[in-house]
Protein backbone atom coordinates (compact mmCIF):
# COMPACT_ATOMS: atom_id res chain seq x y z
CA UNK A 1 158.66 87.59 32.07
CA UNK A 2 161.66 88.82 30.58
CA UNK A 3 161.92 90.93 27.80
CA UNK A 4 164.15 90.55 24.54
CA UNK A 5 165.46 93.83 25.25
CA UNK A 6 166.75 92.75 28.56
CA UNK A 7 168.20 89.88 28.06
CA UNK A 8 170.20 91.15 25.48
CA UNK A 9 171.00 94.45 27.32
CA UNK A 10 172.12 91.65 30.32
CA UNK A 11 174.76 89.82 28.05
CA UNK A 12 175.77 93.15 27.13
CA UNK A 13 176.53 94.53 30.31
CA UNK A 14 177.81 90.93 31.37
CA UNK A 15 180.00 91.03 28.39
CA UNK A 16 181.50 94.56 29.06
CA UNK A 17 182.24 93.88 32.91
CA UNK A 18 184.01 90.76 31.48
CA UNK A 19 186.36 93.60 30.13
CA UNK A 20 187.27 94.38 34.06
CA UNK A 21 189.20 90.95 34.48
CA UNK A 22 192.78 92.56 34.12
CA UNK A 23 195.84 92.89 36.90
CA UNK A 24 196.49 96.08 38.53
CA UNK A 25 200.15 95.45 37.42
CA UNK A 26 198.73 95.79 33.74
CA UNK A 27 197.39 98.67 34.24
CA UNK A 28 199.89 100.40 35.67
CA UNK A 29 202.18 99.60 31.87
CA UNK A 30 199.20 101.51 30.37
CA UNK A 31 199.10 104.25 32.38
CA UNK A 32 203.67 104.35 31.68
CA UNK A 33 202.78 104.57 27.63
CA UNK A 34 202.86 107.75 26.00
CA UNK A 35 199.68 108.90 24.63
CA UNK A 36 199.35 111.49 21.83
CA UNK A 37 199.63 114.87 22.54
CA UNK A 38 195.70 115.58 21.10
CA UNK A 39 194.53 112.98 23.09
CA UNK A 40 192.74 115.60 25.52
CA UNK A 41 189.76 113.64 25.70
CA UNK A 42 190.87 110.41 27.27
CA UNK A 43 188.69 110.85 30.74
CA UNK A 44 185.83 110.54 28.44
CA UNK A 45 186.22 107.06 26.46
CA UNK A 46 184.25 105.32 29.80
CA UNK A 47 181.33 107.85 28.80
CA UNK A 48 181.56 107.07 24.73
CA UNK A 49 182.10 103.08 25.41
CA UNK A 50 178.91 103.27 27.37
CA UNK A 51 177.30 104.79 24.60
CA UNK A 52 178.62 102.33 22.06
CA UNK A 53 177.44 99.19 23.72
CA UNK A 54 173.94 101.07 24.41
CA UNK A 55 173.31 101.51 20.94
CA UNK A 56 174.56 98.18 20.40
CA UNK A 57 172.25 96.54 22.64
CA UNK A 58 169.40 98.30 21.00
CA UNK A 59 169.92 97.97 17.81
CA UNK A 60 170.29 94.11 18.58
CA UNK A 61 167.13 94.65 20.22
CA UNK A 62 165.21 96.30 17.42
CA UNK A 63 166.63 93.73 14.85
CA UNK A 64 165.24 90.71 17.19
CA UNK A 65 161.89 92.41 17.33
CA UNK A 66 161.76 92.42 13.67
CA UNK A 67 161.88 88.46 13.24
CA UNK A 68 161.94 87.25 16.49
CA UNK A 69 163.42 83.74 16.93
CA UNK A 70 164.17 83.14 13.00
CA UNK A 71 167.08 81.65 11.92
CA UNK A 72 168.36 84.76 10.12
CA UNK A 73 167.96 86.62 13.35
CA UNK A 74 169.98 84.23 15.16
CA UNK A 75 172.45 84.84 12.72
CA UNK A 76 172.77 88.04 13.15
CA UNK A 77 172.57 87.62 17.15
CA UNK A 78 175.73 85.76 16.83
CA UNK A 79 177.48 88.71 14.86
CA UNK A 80 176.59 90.75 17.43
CA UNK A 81 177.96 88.76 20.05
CA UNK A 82 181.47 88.46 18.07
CA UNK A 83 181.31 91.82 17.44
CA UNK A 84 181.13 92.46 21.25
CA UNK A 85 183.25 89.82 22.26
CA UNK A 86 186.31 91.69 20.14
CA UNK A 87 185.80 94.22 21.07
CA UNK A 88 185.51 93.93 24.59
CA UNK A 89 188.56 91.79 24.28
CA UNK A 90 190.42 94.62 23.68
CA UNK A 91 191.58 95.96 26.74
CA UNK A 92 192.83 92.70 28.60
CA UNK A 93 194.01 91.17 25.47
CA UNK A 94 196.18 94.62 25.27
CA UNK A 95 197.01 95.03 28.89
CA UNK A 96 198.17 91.30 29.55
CA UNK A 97 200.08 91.05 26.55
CA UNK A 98 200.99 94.12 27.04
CA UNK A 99 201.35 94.64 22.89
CA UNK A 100 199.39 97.33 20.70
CA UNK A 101 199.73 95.56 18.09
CA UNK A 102 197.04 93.08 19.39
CA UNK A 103 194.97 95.94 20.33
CA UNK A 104 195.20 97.50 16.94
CA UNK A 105 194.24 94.38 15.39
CA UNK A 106 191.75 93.71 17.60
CA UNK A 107 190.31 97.11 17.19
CA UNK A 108 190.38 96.99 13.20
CA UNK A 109 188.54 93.45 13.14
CA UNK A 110 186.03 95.46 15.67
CA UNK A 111 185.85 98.54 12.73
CA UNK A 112 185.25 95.81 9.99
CA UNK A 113 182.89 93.90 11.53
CA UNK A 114 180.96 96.93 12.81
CA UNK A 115 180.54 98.08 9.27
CA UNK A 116 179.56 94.49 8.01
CA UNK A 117 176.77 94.47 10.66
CA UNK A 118 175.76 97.95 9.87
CA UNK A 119 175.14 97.24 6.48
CA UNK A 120 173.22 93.47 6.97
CA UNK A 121 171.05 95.55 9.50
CA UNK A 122 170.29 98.79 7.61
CA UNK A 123 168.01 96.29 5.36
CA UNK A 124 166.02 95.16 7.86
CA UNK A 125 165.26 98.34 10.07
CA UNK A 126 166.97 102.11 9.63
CA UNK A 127 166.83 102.66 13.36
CA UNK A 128 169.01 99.08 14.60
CA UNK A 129 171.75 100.42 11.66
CA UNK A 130 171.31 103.92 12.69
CA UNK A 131 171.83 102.85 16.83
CA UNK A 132 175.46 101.43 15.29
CA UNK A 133 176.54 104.39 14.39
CA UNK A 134 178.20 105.27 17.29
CA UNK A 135 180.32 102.45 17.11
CA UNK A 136 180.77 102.81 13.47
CA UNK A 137 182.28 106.29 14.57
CA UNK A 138 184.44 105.57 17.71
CA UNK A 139 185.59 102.10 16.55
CA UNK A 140 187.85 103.97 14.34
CA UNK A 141 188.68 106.47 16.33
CA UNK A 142 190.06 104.05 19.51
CA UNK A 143 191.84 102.10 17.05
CA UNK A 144 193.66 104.85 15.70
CA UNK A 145 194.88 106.22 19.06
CA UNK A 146 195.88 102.55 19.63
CA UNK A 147 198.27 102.80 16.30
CA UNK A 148 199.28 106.39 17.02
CA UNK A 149 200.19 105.17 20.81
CA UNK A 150 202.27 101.72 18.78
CA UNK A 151 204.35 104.50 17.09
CA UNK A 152 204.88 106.40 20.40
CA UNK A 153 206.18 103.04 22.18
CA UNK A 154 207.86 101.10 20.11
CA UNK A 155 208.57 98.88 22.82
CA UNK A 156 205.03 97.83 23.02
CA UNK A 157 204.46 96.13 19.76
């Protein structure tokens, strides 16, 4: 029998491989935009995104084993599914309309609803809010460099 934990670690990883449905020719305008000189750690987002979504699957988890199958659970279920969904939105969303703007957006609706989901979870268990933290610190983080990268190419915005 399947477990709560994965199922929703399978819609997860569903989710983020959704993320993967882009055109080569995209990529190859991200890979032409100038990036900000501190941006050293680039090679390394893969590794923190991982992390993110982790966390965000068990926190999600966590908060499901607390009230399994109530109505307030489902709730938040469906917060973390939107939360997921825009942010993994992000990159084709970006690369096919090949505008930072709608990444920066995208990213700062990601930030706010990360900290609205944060704060709805830390009442029902410490642990599910503290497994968001990750994303509650990167969320920022990517959509600054996505801002700082809109001032570097104008042309992209």
């Amino acid at each position: 029998m399947l477990k709560p934990w994965m199922i929703i670690g399978g819609i997860t990883l569903l989710l983020a491989l959704a993320s993967l449905f882009f055109r080569p020719r995209d990529t190859q305008w991200a890979k032409n935009l100038n990036r900000p000189k501190w941006l050293v750690f680039e090679p390394l987002i893969p590794v923190i995104w991982t992390i993110v979504f982790t966390g965000g699957a068990l926190s999600a988890a966590t908060v499901w084993e607390k009230a399994p199958g109530s109505f307030s659970t489902w709730l938040l279920m469906g917060l973390y599914l939107l939360l997921e969904i825009v942010t993994v939105a992000y990159i084709p969303a970006t690369l096919r309309s090949r505008n930072l703007k709608i990444g920066t957006t995208l990213g700062s609706s990601g930030v706010v609803l990360g900290i609205i989901l944060t704060l709805i979870v830390g009442n029902i268990s410490g642990l599910a809010a503290l497994l968001l933290l990750p994303y509650i610190l990167w969320s920022p983080v990517g959509t600054y460099i996505t801002w700082e990268m809109m001032q570097l190419n104008p042309e992209a915005t």
